[in-house]
N, C-alpha and C. Protein backbone atom coordinates (compact mmCIF):
# COMPACT_ATOMS: atom_id res chain seq x y z
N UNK A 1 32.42 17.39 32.65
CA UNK A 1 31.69 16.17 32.90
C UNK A 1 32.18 15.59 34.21
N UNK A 2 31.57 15.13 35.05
CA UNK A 2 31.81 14.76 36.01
C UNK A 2 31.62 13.18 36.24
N UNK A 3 32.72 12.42 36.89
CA UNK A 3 32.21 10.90 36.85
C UNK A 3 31.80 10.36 38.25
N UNK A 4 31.07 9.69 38.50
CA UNK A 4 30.83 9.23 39.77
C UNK A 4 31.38 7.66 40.43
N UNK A 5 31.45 8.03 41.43
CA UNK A 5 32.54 7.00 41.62
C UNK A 5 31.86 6.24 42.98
N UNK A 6 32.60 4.62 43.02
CA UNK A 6 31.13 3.51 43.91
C UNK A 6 32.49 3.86 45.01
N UNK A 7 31.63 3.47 45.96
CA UNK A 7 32.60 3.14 47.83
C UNK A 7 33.89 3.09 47.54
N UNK A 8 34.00 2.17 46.50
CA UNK A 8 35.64 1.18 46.59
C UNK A 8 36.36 2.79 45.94
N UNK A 9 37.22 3.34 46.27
CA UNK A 9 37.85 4.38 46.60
C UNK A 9 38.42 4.55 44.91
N UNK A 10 38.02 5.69 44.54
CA UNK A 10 38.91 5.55 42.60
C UNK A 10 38.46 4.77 41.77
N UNK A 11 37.27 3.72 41.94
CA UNK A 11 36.90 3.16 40.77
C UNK A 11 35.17 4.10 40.49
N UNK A 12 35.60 3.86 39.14
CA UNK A 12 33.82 4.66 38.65
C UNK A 12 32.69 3.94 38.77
N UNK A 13 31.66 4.46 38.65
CA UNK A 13 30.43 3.67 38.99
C UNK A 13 29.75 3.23 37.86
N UNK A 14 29.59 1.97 37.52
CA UNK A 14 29.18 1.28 36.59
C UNK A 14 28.22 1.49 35.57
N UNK A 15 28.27 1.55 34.60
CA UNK A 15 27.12 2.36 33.63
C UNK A 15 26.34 0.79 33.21
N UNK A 16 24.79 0.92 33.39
CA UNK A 16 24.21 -0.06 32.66
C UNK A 16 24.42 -0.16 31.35
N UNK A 17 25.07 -1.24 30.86
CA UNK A 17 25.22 -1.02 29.43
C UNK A 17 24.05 -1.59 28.45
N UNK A 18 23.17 -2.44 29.14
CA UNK A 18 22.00 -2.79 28.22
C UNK A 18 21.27 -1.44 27.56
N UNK A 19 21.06 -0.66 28.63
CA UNK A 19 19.78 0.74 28.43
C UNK A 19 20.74 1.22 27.94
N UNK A 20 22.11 1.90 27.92
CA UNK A 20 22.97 2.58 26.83
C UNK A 20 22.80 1.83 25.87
N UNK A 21 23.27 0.68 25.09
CA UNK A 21 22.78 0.25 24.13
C UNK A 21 21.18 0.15 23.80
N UNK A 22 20.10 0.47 24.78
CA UNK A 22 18.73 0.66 24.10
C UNK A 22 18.69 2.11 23.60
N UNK A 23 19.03 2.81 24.22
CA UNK A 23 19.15 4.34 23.93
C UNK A 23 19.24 4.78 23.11
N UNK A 24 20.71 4.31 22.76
CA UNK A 24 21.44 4.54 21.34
C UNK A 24 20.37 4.17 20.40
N UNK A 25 19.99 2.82 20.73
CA UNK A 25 19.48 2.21 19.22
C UNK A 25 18.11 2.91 19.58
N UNK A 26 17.49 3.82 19.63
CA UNK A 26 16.38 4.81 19.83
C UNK A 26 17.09 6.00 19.45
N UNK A 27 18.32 6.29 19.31
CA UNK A 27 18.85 7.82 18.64
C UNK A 27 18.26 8.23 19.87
N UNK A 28 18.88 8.09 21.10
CA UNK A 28 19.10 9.36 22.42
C UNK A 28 20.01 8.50 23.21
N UNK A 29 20.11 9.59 23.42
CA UNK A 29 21.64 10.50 24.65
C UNK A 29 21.74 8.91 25.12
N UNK A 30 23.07 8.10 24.84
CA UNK A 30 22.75 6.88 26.11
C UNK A 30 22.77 7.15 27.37
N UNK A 31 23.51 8.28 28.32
CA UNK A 31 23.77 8.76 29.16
C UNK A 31 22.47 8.99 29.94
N UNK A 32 21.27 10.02 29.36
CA UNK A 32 20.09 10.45 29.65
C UNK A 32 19.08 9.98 29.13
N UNK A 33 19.17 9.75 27.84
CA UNK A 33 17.95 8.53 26.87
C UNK A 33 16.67 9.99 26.46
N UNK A 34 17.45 11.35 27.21
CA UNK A 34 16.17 12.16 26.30
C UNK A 34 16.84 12.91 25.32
N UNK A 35 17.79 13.52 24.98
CA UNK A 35 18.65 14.16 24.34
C UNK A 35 18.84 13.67 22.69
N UNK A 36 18.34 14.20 21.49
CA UNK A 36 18.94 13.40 20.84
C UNK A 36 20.39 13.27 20.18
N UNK A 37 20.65 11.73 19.34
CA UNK A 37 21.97 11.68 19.60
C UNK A 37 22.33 12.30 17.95
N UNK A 38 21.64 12.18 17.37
CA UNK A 38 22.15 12.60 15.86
C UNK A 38 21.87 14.20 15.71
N UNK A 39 22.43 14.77 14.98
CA UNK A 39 22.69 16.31 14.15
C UNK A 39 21.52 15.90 12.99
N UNK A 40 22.52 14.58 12.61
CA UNK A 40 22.40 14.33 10.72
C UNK A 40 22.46 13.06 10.97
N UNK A 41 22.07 12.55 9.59
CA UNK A 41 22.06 11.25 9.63
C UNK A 41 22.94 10.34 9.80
N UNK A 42 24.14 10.68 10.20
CA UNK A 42 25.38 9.58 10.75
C UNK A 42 26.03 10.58 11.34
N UNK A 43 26.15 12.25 11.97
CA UNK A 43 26.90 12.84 12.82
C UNK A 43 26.53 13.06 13.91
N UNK A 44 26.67 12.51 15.08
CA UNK A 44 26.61 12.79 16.35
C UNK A 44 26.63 13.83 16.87
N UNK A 45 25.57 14.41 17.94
CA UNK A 45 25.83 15.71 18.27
C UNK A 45 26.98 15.71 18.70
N UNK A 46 27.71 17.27 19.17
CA UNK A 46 28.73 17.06 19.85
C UNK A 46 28.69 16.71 21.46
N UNK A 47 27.37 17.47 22.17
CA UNK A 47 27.20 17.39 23.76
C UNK A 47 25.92 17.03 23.70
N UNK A 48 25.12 16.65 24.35
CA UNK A 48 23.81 16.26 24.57
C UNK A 48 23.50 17.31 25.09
N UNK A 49 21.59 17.81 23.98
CA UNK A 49 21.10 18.46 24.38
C UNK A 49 20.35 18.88 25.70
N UNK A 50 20.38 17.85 26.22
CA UNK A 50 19.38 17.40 27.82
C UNK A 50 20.23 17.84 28.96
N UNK A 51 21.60 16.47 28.80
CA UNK A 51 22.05 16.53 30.15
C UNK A 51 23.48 16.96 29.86
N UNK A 52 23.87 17.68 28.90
CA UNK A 52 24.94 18.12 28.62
C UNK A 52 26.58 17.05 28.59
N UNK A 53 26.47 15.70 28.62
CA UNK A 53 27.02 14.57 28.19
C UNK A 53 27.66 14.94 26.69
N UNK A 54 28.98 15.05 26.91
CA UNK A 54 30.08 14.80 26.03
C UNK A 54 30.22 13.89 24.92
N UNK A 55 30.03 13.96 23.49
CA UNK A 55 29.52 12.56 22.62
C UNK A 55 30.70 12.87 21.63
N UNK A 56 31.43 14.11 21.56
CA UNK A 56 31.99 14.33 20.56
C UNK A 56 33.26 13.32 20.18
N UNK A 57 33.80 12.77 21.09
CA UNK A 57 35.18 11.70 21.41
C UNK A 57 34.18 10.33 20.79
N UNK A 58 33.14 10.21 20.59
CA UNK A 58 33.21 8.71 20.12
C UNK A 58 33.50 8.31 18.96
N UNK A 59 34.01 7.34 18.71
CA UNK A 59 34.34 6.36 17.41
C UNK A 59 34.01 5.03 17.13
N UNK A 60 33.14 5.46 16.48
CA UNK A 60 32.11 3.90 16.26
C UNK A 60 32.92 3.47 14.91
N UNK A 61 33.06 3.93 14.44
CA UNK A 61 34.31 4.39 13.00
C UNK A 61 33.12 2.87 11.91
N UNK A 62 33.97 1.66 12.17
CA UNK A 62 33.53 0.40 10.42
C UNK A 62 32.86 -0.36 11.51
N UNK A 63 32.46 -0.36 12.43
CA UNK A 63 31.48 -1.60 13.49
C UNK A 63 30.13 -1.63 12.97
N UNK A 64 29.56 -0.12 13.04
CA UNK A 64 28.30 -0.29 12.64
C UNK A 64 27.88 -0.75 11.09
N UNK A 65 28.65 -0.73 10.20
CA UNK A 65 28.54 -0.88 8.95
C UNK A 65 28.55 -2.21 8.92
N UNK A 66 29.63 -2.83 9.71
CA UNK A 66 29.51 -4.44 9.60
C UNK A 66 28.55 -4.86 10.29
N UNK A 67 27.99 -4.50 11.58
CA UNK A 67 26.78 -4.88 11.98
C UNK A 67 25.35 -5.11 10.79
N UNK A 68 25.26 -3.74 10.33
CA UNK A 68 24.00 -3.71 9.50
C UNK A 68 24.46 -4.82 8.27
N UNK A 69 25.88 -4.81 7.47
CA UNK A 69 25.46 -5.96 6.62
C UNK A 69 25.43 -7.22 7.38
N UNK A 70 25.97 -7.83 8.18
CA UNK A 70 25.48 -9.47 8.74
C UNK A 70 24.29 -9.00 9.03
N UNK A 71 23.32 -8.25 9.16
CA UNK A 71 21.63 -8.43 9.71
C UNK A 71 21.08 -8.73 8.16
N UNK A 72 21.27 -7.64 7.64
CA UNK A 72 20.46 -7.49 6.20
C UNK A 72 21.18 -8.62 5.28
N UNK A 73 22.77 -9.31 5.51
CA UNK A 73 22.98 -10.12 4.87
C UNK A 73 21.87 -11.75 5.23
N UNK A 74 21.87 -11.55 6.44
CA UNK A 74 20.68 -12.88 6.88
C UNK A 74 19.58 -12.76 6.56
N UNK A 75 18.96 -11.53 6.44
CA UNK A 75 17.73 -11.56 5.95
C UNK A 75 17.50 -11.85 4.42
N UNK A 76 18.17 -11.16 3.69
CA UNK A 76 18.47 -10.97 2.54
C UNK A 76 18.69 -12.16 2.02
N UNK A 77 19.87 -13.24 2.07
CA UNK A 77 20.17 -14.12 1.86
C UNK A 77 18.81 -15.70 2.13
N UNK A 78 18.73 -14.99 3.61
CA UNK A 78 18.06 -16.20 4.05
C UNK A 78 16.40 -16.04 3.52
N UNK A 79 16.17 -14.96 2.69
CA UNK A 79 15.16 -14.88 2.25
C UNK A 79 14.62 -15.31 0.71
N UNK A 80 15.90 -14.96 0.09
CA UNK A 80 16.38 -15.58 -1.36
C UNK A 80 16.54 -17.03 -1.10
N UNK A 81 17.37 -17.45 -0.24
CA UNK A 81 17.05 -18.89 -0.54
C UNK A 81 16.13 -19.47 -0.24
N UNK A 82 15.09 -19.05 0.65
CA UNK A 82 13.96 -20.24 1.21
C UNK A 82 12.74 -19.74 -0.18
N UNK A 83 13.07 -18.28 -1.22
CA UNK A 83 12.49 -18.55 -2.08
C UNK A 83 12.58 -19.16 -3.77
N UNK A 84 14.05 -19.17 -3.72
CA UNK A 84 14.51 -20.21 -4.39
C UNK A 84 14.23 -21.30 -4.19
N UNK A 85 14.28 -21.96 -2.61
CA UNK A 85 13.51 -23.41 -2.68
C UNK A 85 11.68 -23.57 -2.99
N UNK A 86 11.37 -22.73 -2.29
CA UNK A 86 9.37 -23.09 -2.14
C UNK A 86 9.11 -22.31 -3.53
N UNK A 87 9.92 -21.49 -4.07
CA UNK A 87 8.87 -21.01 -5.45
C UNK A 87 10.02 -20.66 -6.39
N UNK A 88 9.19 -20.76 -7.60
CA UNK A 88 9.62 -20.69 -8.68
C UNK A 88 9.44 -18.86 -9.49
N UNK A 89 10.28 -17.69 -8.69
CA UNK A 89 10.51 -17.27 -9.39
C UNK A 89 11.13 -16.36 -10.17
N UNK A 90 11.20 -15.41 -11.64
CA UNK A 90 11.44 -15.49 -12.45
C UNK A 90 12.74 -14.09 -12.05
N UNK A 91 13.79 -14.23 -12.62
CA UNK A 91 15.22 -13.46 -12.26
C UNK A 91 14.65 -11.69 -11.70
N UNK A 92 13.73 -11.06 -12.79
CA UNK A 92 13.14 -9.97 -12.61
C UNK A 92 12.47 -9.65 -11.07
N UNK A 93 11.68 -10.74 -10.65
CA UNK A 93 10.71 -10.26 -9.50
C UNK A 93 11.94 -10.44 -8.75
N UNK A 94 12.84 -11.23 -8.63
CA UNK A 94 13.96 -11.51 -7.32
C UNK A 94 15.21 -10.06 -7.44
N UNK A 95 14.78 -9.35 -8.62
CA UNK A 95 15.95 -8.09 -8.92
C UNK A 95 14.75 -7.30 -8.42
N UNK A 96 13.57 -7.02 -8.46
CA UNK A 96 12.54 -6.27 -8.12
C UNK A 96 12.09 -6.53 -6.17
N UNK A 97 12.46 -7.31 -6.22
CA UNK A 97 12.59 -7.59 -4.49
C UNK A 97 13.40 -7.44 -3.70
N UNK A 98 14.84 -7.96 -3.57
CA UNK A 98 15.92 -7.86 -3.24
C UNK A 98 16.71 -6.88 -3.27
N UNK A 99 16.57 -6.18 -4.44
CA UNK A 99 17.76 -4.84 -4.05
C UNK A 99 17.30 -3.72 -3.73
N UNK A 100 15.77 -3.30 -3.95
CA UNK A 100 15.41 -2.19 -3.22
C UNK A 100 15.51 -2.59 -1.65
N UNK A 101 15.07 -3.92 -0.84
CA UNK A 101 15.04 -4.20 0.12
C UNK A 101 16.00 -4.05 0.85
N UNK A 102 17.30 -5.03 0.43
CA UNK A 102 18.69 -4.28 0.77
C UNK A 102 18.93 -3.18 1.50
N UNK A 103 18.59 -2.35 0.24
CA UNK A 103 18.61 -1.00 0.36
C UNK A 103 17.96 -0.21 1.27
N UNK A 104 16.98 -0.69 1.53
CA UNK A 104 16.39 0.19 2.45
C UNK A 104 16.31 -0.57 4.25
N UNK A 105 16.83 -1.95 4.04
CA UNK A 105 17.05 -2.21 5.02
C UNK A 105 18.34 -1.61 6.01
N UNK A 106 19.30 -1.65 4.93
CA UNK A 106 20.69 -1.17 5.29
C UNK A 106 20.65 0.24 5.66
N UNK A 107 19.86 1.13 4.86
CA UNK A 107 19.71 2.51 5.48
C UNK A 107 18.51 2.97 6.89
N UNK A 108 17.72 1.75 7.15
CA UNK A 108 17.13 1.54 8.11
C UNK A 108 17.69 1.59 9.16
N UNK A 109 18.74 0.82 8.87
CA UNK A 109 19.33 0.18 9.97
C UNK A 109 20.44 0.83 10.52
N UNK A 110 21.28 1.50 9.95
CA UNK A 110 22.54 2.52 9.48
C UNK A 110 22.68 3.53 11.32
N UNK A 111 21.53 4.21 11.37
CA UNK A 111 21.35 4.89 12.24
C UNK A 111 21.08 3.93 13.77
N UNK A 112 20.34 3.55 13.92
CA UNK A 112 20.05 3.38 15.36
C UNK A 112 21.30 2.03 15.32
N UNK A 113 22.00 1.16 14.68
CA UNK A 113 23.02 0.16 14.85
C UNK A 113 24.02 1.25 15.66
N UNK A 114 24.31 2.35 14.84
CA UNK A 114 25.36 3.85 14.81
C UNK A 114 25.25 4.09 16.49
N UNK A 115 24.18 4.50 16.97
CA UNK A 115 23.26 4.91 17.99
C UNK A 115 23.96 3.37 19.33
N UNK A 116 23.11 2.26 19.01
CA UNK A 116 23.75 1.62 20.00
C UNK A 116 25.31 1.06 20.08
N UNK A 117 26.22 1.30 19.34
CA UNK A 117 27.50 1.50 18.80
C UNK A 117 28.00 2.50 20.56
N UNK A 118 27.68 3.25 19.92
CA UNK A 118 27.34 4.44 20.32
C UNK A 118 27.82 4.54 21.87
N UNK A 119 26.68 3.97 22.38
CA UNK A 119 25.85 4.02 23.50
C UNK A 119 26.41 2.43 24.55
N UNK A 120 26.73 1.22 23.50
CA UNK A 120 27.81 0.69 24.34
C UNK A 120 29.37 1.18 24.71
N UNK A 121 29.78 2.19 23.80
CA UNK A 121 31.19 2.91 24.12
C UNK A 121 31.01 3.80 25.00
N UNK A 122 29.99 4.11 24.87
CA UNK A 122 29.92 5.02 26.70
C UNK A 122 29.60 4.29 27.88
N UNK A 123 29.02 3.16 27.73
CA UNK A 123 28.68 2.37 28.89
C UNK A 123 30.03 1.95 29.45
N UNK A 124 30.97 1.03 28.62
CA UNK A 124 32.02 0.74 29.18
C UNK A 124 33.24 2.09 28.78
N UNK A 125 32.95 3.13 28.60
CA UNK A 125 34.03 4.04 29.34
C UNK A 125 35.06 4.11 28.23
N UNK A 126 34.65 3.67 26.63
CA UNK A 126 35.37 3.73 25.78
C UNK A 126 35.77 5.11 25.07
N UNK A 127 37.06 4.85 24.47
CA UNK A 127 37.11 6.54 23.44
C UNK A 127 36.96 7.76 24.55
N UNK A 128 37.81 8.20 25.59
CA UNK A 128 37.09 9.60 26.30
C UNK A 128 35.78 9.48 27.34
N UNK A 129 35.11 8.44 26.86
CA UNK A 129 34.25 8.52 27.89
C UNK A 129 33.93 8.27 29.51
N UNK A 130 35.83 8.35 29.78
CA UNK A 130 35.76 8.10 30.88
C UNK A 130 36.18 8.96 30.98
N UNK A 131 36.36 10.22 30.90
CA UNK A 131 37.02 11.66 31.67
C UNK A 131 38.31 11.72 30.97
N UNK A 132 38.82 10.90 30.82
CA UNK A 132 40.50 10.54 30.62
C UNK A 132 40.63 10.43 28.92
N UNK A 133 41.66 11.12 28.37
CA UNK A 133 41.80 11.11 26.58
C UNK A 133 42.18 9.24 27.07
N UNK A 134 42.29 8.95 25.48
CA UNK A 134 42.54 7.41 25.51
C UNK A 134 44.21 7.30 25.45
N UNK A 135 44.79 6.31 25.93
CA UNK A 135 46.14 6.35 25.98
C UNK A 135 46.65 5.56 24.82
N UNK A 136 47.67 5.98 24.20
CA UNK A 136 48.76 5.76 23.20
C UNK A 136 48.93 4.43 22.74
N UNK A 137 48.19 3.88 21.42
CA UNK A 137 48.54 2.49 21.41
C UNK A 137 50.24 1.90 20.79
N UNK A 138 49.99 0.81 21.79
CA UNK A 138 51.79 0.28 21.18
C UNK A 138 51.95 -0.57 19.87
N UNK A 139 53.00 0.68 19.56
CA UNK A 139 53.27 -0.69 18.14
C UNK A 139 53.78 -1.74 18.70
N UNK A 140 53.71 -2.81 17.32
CA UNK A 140 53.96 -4.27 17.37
C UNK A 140 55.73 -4.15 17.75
N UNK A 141 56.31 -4.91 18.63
CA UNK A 141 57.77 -5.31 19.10
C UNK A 141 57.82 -4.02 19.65
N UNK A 142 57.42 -2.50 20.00
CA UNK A 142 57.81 -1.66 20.71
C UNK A 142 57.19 -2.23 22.43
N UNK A 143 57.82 -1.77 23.66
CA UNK A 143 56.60 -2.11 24.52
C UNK A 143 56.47 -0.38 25.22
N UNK A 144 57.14 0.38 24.52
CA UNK A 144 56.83 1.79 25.05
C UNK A 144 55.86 2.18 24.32
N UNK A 145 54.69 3.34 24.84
CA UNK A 145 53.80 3.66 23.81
C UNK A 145 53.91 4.63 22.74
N UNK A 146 53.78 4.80 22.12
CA UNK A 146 54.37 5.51 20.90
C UNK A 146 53.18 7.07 21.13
């Protein structure tokens, strides 16, 4: 992989991170935007099929999971209560509404959240994606890196 680098001598050249994060959340390559980014339904290819972009180093790891519940928790929530206030009804239709919805919101959502996850860690050069493995984090009271 090769990185490209602006005038100022050794620094890399800036990745738009909006269109990496649109990319992603479209399941392609953030790098190229034609490639796609999934195998399977939550494994990342390893290289992009298009432009041959390196995907295997990312770690989106518990972000995207918490993303999709605060969305589906607002909807979800904020949907139950405004029908708890305007209507009256009965425990069944709100178990017949709500948890298939959930459900299929959260698995809706699962992938392309994954995708722009994704696709902002390559924009800013996270996990490997800057050419460079990631360096050694320090434990707490050590200041050498472990």
């Amino acid at each position: 992989m090769s990185v490209q680098f602006h005038h100022t001598v050794g620094r890399p050249a800036e990745r738009e991170w909006r269109s990496a994060i649109g990319r992603g959340l479209r399941c392609r390559c953030p790098a190229c935007g034609r490639g796609r980014l999934f195998r399977a339904f939550l494994k990342p290819v390893d290289i992009c099929e298009s432009c041959g972009e390196a995907l295997y180093h990312q770690r989106a790891d518990d972000l995207p999971p918490y993303i999709v519940i605060t969305i589906v928790g607002h909807i979800v929530v904020g949907g139950l209560v405004l029908a708890e206030k305007y209507a009256n009804w009965p425990l069944w239709l709100h178990m017949v509404i709500w948890v298939p919805l959930t459900i299929i919101l959260a698995l809706a959502l699962m992938q392309p959240v994954k995708g722009g996850v994704i696709g902002l860690q390559w924009a800013l050069r996270m996990h490997g994606f800057s050419g460079t493995p990631d360096q050694p984090e320090r434990q707490p009271g050590n200041s050498e890196p472990v």
